[in-house]
Structure formats: structure tokens, C-alpha cells
Protein backbone atom coordinates (compact mmCIF):
# COMPACT_ATOMS: atom_id res chain seq x y z
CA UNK A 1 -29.25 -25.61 -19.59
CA UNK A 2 -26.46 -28.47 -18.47
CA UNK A 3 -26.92 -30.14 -15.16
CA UNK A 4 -25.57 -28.43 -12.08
CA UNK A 5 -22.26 -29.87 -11.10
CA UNK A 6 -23.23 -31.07 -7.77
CA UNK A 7 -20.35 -32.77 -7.08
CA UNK A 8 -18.48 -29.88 -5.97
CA UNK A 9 -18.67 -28.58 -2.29
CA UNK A 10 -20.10 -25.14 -2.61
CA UNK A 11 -17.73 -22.23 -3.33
CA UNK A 12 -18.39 -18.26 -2.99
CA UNK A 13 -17.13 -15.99 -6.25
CA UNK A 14 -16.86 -12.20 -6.07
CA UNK A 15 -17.44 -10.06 -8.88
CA UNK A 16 -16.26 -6.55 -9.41
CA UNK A 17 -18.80 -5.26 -11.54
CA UNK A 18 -18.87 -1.68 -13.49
CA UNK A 19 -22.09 -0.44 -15.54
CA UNK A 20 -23.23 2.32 -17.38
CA UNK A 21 -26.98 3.01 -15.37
CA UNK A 22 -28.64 4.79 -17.99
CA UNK A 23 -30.63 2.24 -19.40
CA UNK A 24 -31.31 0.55 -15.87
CA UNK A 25 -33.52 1.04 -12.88
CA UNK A 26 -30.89 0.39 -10.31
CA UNK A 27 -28.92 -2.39 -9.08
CA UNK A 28 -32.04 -3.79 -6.92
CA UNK A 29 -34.27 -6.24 -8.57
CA UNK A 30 -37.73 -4.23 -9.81
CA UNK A 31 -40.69 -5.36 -10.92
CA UNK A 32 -40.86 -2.33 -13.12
CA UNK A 33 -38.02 -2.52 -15.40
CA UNK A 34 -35.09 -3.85 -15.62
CA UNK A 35 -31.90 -3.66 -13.37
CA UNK A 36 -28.09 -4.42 -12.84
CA UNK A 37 -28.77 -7.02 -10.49
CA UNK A 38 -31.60 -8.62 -12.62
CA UNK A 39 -28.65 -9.08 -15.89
CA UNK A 40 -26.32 -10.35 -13.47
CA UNK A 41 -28.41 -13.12 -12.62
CA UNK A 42 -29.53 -13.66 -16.27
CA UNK A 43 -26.01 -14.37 -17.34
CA UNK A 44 -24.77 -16.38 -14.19
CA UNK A 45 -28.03 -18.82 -14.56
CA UNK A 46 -27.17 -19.18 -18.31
CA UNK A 47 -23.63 -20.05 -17.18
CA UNK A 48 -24.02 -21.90 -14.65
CA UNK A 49 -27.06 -24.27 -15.84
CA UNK A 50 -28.93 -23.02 -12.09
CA UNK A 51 -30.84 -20.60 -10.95
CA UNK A 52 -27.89 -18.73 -9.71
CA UNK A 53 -28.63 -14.55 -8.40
CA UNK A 54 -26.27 -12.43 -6.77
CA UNK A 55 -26.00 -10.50 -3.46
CA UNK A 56 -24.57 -6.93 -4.06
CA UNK A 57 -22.35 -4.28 -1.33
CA UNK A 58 -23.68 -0.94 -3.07
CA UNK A 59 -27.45 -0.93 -4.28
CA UNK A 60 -26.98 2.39 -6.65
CA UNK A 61 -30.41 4.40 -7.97
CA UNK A 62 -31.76 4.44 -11.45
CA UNK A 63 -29.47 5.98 -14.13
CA UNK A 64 -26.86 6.01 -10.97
CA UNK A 65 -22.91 4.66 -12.96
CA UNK A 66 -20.41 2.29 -11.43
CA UNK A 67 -16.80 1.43 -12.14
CA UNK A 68 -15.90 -0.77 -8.77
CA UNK A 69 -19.28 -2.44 -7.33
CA UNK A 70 -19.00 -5.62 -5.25
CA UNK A 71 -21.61 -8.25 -5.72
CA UNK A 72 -21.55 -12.42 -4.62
CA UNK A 73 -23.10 -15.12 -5.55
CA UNK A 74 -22.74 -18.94 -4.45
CA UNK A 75 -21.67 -22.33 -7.02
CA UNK A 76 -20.22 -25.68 -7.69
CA UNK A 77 -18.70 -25.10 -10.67
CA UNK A 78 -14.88 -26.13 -11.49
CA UNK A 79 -14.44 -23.05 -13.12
CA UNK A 80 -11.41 -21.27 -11.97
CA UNK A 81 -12.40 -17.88 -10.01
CA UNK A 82 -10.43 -16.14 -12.16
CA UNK A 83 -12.41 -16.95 -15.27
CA UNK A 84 -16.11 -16.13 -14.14
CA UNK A 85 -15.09 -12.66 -15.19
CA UNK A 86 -14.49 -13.22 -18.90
CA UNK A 87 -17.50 -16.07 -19.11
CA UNK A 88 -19.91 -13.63 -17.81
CA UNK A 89 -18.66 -10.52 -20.21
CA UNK A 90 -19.61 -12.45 -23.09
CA UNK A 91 -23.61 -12.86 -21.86
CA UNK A 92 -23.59 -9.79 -20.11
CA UNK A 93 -24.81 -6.83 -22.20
CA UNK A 94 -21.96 -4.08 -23.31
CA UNK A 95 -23.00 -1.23 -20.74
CA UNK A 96 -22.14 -3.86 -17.89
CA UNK A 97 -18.57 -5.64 -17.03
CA UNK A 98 -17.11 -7.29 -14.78
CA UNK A 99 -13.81 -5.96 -14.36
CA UNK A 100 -12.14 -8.70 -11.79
CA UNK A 101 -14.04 -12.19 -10.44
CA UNK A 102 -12.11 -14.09 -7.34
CA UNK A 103 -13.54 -16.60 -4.79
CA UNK A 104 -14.10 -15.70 -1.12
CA UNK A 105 -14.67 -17.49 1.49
CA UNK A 106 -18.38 -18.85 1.87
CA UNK A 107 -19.10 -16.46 4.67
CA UNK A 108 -17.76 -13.39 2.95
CA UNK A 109 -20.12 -10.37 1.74
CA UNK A 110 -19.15 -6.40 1.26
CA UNK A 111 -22.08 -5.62 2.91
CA UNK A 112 -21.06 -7.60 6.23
CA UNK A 113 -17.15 -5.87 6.10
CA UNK A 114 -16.04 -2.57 7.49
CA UNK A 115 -15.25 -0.37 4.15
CA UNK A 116 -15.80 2.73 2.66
CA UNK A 117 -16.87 4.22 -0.61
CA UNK A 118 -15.87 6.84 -2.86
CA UNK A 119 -18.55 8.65 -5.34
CA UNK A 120 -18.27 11.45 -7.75
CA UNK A 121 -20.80 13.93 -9.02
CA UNK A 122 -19.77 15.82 -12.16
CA UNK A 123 -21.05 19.33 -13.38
CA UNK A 124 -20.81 20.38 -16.78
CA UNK A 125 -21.39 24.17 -16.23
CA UNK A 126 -21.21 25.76 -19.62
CA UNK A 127 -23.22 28.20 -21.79
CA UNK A 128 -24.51 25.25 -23.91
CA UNK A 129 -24.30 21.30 -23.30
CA UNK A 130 -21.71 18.96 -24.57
CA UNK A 131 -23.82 15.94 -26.01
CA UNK A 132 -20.86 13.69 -25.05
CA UNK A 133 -21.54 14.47 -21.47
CA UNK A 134 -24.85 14.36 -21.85
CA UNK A 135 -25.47 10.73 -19.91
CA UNK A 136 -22.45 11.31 -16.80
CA UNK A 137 -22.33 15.07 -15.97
CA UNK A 138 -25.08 17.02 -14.99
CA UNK A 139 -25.16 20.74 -17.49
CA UNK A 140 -25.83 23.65 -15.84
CA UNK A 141 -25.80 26.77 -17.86
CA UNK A 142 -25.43 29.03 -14.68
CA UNK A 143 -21.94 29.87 -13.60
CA UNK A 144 -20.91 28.30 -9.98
CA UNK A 145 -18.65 29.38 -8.02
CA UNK A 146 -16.14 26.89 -6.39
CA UNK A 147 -15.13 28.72 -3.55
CA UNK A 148 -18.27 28.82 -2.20
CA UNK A 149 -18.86 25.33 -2.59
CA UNK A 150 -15.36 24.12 -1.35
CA UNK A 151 -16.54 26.12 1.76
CA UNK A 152 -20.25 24.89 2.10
CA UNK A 153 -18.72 20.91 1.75
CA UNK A 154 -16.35 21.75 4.65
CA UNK A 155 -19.39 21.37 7.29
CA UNK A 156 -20.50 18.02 5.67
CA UNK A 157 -17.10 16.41 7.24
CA UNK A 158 -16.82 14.30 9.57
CA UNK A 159 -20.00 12.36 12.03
CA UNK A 160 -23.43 14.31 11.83
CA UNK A 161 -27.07 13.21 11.63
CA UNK A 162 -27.47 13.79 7.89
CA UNK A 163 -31.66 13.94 7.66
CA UNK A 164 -31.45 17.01 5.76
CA UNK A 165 -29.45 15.22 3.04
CA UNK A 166 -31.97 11.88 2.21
CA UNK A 167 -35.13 11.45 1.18
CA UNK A 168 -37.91 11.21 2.64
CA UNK A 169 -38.72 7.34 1.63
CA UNK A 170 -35.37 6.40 3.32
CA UNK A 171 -35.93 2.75 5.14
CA UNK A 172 -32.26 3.12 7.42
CA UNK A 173 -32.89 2.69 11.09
CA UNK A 174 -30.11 5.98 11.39
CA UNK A 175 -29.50 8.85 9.43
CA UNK A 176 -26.41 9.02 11.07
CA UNK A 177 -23.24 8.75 8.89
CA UNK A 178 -19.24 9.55 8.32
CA UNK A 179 -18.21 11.41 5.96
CA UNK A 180 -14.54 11.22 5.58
CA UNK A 181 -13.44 13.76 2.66
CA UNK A 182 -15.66 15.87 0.35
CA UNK A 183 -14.27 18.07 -1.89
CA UNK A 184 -14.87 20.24 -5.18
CA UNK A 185 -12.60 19.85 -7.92
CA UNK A 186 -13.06 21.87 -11.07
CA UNK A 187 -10.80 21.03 -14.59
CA UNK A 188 -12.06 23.77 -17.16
CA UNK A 189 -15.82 23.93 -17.21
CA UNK A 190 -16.26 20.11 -15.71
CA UNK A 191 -16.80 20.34 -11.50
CA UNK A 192 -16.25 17.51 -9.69
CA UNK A 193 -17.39 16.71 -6.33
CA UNK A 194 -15.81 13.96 -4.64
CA UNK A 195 -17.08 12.42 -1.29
CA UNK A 196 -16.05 9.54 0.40
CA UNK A 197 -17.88 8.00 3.66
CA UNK A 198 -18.27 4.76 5.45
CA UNK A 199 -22.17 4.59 3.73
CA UNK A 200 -24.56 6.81 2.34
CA UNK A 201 -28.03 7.01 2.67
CA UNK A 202 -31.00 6.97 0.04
CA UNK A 203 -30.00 9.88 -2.47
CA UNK A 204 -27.45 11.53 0.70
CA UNK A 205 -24.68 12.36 -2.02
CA UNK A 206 -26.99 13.56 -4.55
CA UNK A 207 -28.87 16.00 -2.25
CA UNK A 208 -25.09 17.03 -1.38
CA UNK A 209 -24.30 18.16 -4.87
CA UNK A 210 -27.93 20.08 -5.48
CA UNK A 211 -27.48 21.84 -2.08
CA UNK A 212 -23.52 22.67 -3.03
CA UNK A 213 -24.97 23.91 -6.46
CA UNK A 214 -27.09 26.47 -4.91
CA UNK A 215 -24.36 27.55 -2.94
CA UNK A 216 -22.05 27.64 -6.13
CA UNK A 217 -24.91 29.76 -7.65
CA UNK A 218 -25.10 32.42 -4.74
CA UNK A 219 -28.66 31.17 -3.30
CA UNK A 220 -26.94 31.24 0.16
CA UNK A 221 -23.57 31.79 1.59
CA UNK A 222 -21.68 28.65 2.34
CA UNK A 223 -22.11 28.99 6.55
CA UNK A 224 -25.82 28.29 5.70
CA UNK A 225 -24.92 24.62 4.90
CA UNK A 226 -24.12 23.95 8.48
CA UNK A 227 -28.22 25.11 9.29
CA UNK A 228 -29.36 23.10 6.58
CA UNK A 229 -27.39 19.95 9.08
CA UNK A 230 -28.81 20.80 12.18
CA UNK A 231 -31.76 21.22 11.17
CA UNK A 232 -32.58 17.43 10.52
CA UNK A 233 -35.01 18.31 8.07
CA UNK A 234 -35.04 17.44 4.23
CA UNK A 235 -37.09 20.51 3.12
CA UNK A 236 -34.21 22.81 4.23
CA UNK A 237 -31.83 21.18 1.82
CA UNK A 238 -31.49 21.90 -1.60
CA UNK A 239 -32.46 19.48 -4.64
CA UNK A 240 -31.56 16.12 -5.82
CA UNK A 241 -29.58 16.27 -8.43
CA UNK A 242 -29.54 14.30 -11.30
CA UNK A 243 -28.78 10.72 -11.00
CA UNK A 244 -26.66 10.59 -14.62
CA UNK A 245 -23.90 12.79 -12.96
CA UNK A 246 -22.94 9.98 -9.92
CA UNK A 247 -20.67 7.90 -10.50
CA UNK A 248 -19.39 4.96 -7.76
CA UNK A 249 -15.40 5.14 -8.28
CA UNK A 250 -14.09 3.83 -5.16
CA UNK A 251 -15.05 0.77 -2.88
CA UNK A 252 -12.55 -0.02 -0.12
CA UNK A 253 -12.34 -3.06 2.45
CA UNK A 254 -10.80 -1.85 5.85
């Protein structure tokens, strides 16, 4: 490991970092397994020639996909912003990139800036699976209907108290949140649902998509997801789904 370059005053990068989470535990550090965050800091300590570990905006579950998540981390090298993206892509493993690096200023984090996020949860619902799906949609065999779900998602708009919708082992100090938009898409036999909200809590979006699924599957009429809200209680809602079918696709700074 080379010296660090101490000579520098101390600068802030960003990295925009995308990943395939099957093979992880997370973003968050574990002492488990291994993690996003946990590669991250491999690579930037063999880079950097310090014990260098990064501080990330969206802390996604086990087997839980990104394409836009912010992380930052603090140096003195002389390497240009810009270039901390391509340096780290060749130490980084092939199932995580960093799509865009740029410096901030030494204050900045996501986690401290108004913004809000965009995730997806696809649905495969076919008669049998399609093994090229098999790691970022979710395969049902049993027909949903859209309708119903595009109606049950309606009530999940705008401010509520969304304890019905996280787990249990949720550490937030509110379960209220925003949800802005949430809507079903479907192209062919692929479903799509699409929410978007100024934070989500522990498994919120994919307790969404199970409880929408039994709706899509005629288990209750869509009206029956605005009980399931005010009921503040997690053992009203349906499932969680399966973490493979999230993806993060959106991260905006307001």
C-alpha cells in the first residue's frame, strides 16, 4: 500500500454506485457475510493506500438491486473526481459499478439533503418461470389482476402512518412517511410496481407489493388496503415479498 498523500487538504468524492444484490447481504457492513458497502471500502483502501470506507444515502436489504445509489467517502488524493469512477471499476467486482464519481463539498451527504427515491418491484406472473428473470422479478404462477391493484395502491398515496407496511424489527423513531406516486404497470406477463417517496422504511415497499399481490389475486377487494393503513398493525398486511424483485432506479436531490 503507497503512503497517503497527506499533503493535500481533505476533499469529499461522491460515488454513484449500481449493484446486482444477489450475492450480497445488503449495503450495511455485516459481520455475517459480505456486503456492498464492505467491497466499496475494499477497493477505495486498495486505491487509496488508507483505510478509506464510505458513508451511503440508501442502505438496501439482502439480495435488494441498485442502478443509482449515493455513497461518500473522504481523501487527499490528486486524483481528479472524475476518475475515482473508472479506478474503482477495475478493483470492484463485476456485479458492482460505479456509474458517475464527482467531489462535493466536505459537508455534503445524501442522507443529510431533502430528496426522494424511486423503487421498482417486478412480477413475472406466468404459467412457468423464465430463468432469465429468475434473480430481478419475482414468478408467480397465479394470474393477478391489475385493476385491482392499480386501485388498492391508490390509498398508499400521499402522508399516512405506514406501520402496517414495515417490519416489525424497524429501528425509525416514525413510521410516518410520503408517498408521492405508486403505480402498477404491466408489459405482457412482467408487472411493475413503481413507488416513489421521500424515504421508506425497513421492508415498507416490499410489504407494498405482497399486500398489492393478494389484491391482484382476489384475497380482498382493493378498498380493504385502506384498513390494512389504519390499522397500524403489521399482521394485517400482506407478505414481504421477495427481495430479488426490488430494484432502486431513481434517487433525486430536491
Amino acid at each position: 500500500m503507497r503512503p497517503p498523500e497527506t499533503a493535500v487538504l481533505l476533499r469529499r468524492i461522491c460515488l454513484v454506485v449500481a449493484y446486482d444484490g444477489t450475492g450480497y447481504c445488503g449495503w450495511q457492513l455485516q459481520n455475517n457475510g459480505n456486503t456492498i458497502e464492505a467491497e466499496l471500502n475494499r477497493a477505495l483502501t486498495a486505491l487509496t493506500g488508507t483505510a478509506t470506507a464510505v458513508s451511503g444515502a440508501s442502505r438496501t436489504d439482502a439480495g435488494v438491486h441498485a442502478r443509482c445509489n449515493y455513497a461518500v467517502f473522504d481523501t487527499r488524493m490528486r486524483m481528479p473526481a472524475e476518475k475515482f469512477s473508472y479506478a474503482l471499476n477495475q478493483r470492484l467486482p463485476e456485479d458492482i459499478r460505479i456509474r458517475r464519481s464527482f467531489e462535493v463539498k466536505t459537508d455534503w451527504h445524501p442522507r443529510k439533503c431533502a430528496s426522494r427515491k424511486t423503487y421498482e418491484y417486478r412480477i413475472l406472473s406466468e404459467e412457468f418461470p423464465d430463468p432469465l428473470q429468475r434473480l430481478y422479478a419475482h414468478f408467480t404462477y397465479q394470474p393477478l389482476e391489475v385493476d385491482k391493484m392499480r386501485r388498492a395502491a391508490a390509498f398508499l398515496v400521499g402522508e399516512h402512518d405506514f406501520k402496517s407496511f414495515c417490519s416489525i424489527h424497524t429501528q425509525a423513531d416514525s413510521t410516518v412517511r410520503t408517498v408521492t406516486a405508486l403505480d402498477v404497470e404491466q408489459q405482457g406477463s412482467l408487472i411493475t410496481i413503481r413507488v416513489t417517496g421521500n424515504g421508506f422504511l425497513y421492508n415498507m415497499v416490499r410489504i407494498i407489493a405482497g399486500t398489492l399481490m393478494e389484491t391482484g389475486a382476489g384475497k380482498y377487494p382493493p378498498e380493504r388496503v385502506r384498513d390494512i393503513l389504519e390499522a397500524c398493525d403489521r399482521k394485517c398486511a400482506g407478505p414481504t415479498a421477495p427481495a430479488r424483485g426490488l430494484t432502486l432506479v431513481r434517487y433525486e436531490f430536491l
